[in-house]
C-alpha atoms as a PDB file:
ATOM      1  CA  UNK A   1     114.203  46.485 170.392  1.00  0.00           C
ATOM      2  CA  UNK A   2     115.504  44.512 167.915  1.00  0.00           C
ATOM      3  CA  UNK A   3     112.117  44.702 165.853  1.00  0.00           C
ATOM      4  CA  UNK A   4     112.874  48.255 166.316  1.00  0.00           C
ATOM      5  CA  UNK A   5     116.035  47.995 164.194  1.00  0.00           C
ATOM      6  CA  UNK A   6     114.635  46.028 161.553  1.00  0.00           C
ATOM      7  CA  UNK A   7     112.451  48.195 160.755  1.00  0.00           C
ATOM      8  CA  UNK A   8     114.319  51.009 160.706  1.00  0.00           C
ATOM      9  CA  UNK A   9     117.166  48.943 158.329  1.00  0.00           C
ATOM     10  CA  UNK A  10     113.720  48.685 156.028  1.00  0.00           C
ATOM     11  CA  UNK A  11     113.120  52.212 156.198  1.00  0.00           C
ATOM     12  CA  UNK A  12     116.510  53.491 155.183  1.00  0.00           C
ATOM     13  CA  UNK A  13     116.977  50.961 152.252  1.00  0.00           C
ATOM     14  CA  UNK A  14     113.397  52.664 151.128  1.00  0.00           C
ATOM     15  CA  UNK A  15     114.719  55.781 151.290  1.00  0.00           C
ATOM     16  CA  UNK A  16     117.375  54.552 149.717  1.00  0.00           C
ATOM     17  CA  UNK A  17     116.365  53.600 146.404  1.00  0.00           C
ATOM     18  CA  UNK A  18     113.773  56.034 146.574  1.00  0.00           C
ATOM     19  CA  UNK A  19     117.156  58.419 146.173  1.00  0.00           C
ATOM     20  CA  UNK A  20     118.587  56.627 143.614  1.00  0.00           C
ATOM     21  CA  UNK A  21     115.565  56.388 141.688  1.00  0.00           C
ATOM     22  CA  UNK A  22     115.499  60.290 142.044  1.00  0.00           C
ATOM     23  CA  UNK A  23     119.524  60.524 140.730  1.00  0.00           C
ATOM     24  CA  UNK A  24     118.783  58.110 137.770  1.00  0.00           C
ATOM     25  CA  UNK A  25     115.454  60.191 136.574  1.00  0.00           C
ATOM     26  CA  UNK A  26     117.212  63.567 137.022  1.00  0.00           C
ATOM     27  CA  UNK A  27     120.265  61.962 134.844  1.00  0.00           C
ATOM     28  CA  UNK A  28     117.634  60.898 132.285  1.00  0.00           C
ATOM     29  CA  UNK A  29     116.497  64.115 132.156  1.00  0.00           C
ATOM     30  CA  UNK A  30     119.643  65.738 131.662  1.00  0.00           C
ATOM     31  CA  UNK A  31     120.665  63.694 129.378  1.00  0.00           C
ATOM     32  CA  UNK A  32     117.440  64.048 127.003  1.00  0.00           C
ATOM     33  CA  UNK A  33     117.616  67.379 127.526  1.00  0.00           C
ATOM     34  CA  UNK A  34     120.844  67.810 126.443  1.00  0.00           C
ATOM     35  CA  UNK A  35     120.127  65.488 123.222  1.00  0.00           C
ATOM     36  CA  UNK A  36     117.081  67.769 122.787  1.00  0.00           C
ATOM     37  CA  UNK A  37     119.277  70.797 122.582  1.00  0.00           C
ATOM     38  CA  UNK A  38     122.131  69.553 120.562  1.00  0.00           C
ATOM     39  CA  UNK A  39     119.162  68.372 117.673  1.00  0.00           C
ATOM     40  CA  UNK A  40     118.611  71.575 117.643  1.00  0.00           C
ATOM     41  CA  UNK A  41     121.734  72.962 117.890  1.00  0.00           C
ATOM     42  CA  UNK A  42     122.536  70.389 114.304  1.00  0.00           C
ATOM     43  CA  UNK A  43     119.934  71.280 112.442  1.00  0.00           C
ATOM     44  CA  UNK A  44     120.308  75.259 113.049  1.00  0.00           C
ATOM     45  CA  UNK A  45     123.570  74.447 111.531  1.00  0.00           C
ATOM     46  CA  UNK A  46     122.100  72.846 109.202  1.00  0.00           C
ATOM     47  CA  UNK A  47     119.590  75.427 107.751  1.00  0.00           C
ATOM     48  CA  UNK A  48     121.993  78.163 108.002  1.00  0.00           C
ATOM     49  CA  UNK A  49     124.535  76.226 105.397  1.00  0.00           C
ATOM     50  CA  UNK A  50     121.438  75.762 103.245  1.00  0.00           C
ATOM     51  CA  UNK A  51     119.867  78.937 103.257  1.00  0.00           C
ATOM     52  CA  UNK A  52     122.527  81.570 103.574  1.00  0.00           C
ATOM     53  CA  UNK A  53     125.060  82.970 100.996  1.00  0.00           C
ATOM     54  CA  UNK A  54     128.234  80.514 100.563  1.00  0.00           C
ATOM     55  CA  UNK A  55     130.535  82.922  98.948  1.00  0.00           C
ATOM     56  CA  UNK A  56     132.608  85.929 100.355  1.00  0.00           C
ATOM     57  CA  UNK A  57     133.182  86.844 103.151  1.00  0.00           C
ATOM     58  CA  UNK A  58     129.911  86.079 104.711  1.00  0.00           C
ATOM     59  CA  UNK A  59     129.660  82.729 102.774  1.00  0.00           C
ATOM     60  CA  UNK A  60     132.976  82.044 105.025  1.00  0.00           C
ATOM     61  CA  UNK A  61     131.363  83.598 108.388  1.00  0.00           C
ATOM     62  CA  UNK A  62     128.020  81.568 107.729  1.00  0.00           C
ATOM     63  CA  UNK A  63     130.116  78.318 106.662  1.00  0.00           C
ATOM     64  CA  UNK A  64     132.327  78.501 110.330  1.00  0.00           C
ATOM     65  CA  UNK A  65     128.912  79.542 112.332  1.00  0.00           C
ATOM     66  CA  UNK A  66     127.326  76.524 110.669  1.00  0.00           C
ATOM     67  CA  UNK A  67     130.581  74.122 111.717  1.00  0.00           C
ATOM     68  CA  UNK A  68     130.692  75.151 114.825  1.00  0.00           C
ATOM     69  CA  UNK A  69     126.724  74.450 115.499  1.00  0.00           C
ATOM     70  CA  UNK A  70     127.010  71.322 113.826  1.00  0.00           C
ATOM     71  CA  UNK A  71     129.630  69.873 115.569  1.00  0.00           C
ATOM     72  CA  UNK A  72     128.790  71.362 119.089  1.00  0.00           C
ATOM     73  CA  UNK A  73     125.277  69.719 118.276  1.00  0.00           C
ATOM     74  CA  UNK A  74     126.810  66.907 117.625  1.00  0.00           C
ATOM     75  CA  UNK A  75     128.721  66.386 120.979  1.00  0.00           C
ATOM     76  CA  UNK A  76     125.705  67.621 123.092  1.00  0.00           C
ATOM     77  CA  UNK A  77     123.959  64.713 121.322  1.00  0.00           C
ATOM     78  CA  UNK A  78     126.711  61.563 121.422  1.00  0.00           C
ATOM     79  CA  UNK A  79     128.095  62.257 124.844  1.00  0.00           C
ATOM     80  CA  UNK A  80     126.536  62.278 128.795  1.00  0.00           C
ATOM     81  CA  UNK A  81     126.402  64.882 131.068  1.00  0.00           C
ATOM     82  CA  UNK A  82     128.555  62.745 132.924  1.00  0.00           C
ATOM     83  CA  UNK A  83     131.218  62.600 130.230  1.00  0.00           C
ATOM     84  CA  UNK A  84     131.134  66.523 129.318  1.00  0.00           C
ATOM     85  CA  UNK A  85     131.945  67.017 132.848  1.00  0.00           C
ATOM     86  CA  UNK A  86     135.122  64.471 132.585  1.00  0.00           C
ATOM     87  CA  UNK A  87     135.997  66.462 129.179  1.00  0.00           C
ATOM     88  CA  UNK A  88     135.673  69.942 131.677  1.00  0.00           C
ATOM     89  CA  UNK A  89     137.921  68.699 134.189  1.00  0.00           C
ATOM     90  CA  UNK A  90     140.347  67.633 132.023  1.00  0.00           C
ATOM     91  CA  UNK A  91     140.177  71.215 129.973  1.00  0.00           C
ATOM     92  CA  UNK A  92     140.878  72.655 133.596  1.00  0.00           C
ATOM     93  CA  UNK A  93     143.283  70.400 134.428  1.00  0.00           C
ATOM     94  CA  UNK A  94     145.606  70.901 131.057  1.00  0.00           C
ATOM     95  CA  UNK A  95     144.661  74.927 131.399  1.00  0.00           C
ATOM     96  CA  UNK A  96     144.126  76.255 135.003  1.00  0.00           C
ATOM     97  CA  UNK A  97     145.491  79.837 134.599  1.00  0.00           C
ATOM     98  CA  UNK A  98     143.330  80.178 131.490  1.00  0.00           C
ATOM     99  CA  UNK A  99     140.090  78.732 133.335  1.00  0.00           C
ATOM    100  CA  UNK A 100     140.877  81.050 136.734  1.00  0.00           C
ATOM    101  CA  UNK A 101     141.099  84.259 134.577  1.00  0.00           C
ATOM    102  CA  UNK A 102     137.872  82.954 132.311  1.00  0.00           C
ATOM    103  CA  UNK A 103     136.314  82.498 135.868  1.00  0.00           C
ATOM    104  CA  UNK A 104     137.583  85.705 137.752  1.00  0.00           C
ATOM    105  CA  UNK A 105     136.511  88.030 134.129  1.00  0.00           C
ATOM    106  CA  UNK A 106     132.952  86.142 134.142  1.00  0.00           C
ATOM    107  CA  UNK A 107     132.825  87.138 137.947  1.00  0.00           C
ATOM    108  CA  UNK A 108     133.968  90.215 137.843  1.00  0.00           C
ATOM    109  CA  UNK A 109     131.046  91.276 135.016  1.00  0.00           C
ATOM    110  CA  UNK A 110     128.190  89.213 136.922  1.00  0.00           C
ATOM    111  CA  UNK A 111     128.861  91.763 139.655  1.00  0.00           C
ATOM    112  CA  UNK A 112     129.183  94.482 137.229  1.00  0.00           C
ATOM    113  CA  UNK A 113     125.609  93.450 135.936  1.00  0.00           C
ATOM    114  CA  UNK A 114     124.497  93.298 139.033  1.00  0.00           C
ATOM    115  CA  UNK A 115     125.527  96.730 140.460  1.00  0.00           C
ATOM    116  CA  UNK A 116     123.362  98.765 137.828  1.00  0.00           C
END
């Protein structure tokens, strides 16, 4: 009996680490993804500031479009999935109302979508 027990101590620590071994390739993969996508994100940014108009009024459109990629590149890239989810909990944290209505008006036009 007590063999018994050893052996099934040896199987969960297997299954064990075969779980976290699981977690930590899923959160490399996630977070290579997400450095894949803000790359891209950058250099989108990038080639729009070079290759569209600077002036007027869609010089200013293309030059806030550009920002905006840029900089949202450049989070994806520098921070973890496990940090962007800290910086979403504290968003919903300072601004609950806001983030209910956000959620209840993307709900309400999934099911609209998904009527037709």
């Amino acid at each position: 009996m007590a063999n018994t027990t050893t052996e099934q101590k040896k199987d969960t620590g297997g299954a064990q680490g075969m779980l976290s071994q699981a977690a930590s390739a899923v959160s490399n993969a996630a977070d290579s993804a997400t450095t894949t996508v803000g790359s891209g994100m950058e250099s989108l940014g990038h080639t729009l500031r070079d290759n569209l108009p600077s002036g007027g009024m869609v010089g200013g459109a293309t030059s806030a479009v550009a920002g905006t990629l840029e900089s949202g590149g450049r989070y994806l890239k520098e921070n973890s999935p496990a940090e962007m989810w800290d910086d979403m909990t504290d968003v919903i944290r300072r601004n609950p109302m806001t983030c209910l209505m956000i959620g209840l008006g993307l709900g309400f036009m999934t099911a609209r979508l998904l009527k037709r």
